[in-house]
N, C-alpha and C. Protein backbone atom coordinates (compact mmCIF):
# COMPACT_ATOMS: atom_id res chain seq x y z
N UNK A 1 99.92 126.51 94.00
CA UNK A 1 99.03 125.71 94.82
C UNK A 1 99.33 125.98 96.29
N UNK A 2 98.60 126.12 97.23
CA UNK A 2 98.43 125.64 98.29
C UNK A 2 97.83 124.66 99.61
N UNK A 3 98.17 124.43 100.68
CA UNK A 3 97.57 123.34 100.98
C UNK A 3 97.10 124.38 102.54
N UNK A 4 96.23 123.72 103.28
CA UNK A 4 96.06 124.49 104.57
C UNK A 4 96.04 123.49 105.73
N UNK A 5 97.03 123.18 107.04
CA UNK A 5 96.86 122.90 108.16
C UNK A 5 96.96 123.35 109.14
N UNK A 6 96.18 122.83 110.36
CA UNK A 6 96.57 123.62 112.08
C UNK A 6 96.34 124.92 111.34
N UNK A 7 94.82 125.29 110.44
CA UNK A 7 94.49 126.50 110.50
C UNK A 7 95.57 127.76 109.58
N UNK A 8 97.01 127.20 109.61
CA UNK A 8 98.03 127.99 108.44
C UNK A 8 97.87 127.97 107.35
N UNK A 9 97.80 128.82 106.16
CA UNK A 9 97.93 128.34 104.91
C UNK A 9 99.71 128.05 104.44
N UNK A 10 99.97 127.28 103.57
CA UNK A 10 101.22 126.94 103.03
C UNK A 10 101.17 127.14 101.63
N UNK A 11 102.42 127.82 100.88
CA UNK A 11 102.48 127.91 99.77
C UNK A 11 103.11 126.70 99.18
N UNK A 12 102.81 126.17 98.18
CA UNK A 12 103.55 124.59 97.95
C UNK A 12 104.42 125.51 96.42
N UNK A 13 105.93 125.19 96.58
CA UNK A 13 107.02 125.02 96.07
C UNK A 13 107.20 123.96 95.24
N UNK A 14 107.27 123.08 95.70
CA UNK A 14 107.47 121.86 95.05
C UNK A 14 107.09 120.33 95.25
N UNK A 15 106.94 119.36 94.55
CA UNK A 15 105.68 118.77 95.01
C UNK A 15 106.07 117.03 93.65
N UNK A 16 105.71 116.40 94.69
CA UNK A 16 106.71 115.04 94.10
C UNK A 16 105.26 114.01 94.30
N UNK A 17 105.35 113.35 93.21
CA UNK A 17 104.17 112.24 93.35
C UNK A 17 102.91 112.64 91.92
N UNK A 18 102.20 111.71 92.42
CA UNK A 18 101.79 110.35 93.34
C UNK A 18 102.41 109.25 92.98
N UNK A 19 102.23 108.52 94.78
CA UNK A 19 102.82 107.24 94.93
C UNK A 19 101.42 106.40 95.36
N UNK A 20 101.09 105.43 94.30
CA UNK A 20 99.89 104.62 95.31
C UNK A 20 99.90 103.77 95.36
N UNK A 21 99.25 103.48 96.75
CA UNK A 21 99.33 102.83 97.40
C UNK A 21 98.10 102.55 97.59
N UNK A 22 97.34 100.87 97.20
CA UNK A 22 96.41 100.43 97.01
C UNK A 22 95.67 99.61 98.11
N UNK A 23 95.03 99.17 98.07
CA UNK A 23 94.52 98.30 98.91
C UNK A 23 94.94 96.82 99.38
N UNK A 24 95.13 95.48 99.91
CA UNK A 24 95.50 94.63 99.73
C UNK A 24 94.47 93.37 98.94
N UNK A 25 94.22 93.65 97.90
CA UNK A 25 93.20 93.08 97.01
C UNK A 25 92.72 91.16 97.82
N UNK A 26 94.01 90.74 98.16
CA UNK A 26 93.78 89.55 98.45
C UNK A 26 93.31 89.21 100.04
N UNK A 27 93.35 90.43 100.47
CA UNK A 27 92.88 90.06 102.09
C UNK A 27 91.30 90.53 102.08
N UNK A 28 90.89 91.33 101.44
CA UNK A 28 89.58 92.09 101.18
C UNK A 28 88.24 90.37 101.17
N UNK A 29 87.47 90.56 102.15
CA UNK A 29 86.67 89.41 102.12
C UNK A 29 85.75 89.45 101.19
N UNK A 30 84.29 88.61 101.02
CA UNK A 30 83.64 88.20 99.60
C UNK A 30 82.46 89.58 100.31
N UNK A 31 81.86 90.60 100.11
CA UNK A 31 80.61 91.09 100.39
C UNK A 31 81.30 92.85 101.07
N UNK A 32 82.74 92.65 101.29
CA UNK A 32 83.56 93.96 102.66
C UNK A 32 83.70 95.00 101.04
N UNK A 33 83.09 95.84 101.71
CA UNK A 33 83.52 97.28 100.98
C UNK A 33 85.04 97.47 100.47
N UNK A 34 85.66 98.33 99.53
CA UNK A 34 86.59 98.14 99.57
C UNK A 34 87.33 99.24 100.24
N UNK A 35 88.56 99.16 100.77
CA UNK A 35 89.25 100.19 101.22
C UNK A 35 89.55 101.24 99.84
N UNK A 36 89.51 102.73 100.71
CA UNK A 36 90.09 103.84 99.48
C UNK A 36 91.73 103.98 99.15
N UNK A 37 91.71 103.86 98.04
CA UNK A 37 93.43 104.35 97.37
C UNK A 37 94.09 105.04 97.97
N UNK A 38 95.04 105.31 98.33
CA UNK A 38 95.69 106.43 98.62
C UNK A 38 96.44 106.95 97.77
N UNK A 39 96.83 108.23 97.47
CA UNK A 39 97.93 108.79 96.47
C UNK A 39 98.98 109.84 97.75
N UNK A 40 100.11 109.14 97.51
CA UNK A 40 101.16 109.98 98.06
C UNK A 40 101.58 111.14 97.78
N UNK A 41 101.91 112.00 98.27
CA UNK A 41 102.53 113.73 97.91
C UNK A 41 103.94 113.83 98.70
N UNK A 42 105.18 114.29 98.33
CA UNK A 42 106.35 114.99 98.83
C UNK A 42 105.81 116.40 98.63
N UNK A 43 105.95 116.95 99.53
CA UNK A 43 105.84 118.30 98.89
C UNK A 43 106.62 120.00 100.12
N UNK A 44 107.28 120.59 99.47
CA UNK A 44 108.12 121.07 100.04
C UNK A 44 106.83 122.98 100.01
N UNK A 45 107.00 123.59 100.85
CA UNK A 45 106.51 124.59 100.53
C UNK A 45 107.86 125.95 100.48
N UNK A 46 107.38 127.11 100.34
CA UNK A 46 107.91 128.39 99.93
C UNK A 46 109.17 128.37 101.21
N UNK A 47 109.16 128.14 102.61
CA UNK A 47 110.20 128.47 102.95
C UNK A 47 111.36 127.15 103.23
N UNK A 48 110.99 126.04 102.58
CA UNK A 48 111.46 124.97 102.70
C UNK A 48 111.09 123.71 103.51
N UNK A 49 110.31 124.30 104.16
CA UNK A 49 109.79 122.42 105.40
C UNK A 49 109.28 122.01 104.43
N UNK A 50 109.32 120.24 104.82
CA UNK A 50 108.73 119.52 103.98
C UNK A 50 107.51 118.53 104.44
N UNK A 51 106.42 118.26 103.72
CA UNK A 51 105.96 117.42 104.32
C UNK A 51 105.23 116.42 103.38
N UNK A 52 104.40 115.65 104.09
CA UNK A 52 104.17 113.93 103.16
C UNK A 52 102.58 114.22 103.86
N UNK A 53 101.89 114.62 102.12
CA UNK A 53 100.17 114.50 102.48
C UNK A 53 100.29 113.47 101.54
N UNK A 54 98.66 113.17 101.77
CA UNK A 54 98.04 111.60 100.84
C UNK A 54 96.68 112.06 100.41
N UNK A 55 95.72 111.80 99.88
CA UNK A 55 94.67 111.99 99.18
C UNK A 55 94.11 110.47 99.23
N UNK A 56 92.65 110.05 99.90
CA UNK A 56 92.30 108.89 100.18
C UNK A 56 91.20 108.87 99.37
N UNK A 57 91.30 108.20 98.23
CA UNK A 57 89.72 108.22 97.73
C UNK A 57 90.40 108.52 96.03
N UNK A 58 89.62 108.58 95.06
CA UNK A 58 89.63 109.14 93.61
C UNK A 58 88.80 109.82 93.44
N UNK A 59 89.23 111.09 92.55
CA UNK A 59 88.09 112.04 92.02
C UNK A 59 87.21 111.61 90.70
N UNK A 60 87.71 110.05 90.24
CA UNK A 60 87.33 109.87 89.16
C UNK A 60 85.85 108.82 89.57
N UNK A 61 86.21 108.18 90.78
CA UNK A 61 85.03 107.01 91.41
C UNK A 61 83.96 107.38 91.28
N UNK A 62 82.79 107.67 90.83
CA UNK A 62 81.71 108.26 90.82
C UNK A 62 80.90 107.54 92.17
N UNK A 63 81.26 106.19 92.61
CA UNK A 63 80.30 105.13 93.45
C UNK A 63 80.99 105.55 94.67
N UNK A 64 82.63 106.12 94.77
CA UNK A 64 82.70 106.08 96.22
C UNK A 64 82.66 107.73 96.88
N UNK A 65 82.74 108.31 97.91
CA UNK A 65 82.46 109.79 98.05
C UNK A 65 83.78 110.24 97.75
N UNK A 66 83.54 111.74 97.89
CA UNK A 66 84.88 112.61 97.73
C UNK A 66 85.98 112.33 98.21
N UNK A 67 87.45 112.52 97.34
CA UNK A 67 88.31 111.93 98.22
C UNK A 67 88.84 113.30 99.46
N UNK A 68 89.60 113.06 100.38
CA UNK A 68 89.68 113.55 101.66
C UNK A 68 91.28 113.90 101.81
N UNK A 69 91.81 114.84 101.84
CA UNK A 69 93.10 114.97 102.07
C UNK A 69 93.74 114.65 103.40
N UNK A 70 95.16 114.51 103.67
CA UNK A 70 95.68 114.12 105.12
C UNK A 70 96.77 114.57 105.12
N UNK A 71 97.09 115.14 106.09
CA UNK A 71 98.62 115.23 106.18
C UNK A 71 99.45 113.75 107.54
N UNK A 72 100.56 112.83 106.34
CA UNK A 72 100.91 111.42 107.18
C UNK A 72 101.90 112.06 108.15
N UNK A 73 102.59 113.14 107.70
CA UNK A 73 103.83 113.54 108.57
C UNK A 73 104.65 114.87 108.07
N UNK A 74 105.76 115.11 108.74
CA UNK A 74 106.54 115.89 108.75
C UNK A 74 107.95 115.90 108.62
N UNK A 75 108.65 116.35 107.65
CA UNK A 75 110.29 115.91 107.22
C UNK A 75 110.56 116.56 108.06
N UNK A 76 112.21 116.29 108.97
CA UNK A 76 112.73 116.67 110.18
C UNK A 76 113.98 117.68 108.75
């Protein structure tokens, strides 16, 4: 697998998850759309940096659109 940012491609090595992380069901008002899921990723590529993408949305939702990849950060 690979992932692509800032235009680089990355070879993914290794790759930890998902972690999700849902919405807050009880703050969500009576009529408000709901917020999208997130699914967490560790994922280390071929020369070792690591980094933390998420995936916002499900591929299974048929009602909400495609989900959208992100990269949250960067392991030091």
């Amino acid at each position: 697998m690979n992932f692509r940012w800032r235009r680089a491609l990355y070879r993914v090595a290794r790759a930890e998850g998902p972690e999700r992380i849902a919405a807050e069901w009880w703050r969500q008002l009576p009529g408000e759309e709901e917020a999208p899921t997130r699914d967490y990723y560790r994922i280390e590529d071929s020369e070792g940096r690591r980094y933390w993408l998420y995936r916002q949305g499900l591929y299974s939702s048929a009602s909400q659109a495609a989900p959208r990849w992100f990269m949250h950060g960067v392991f030091a």
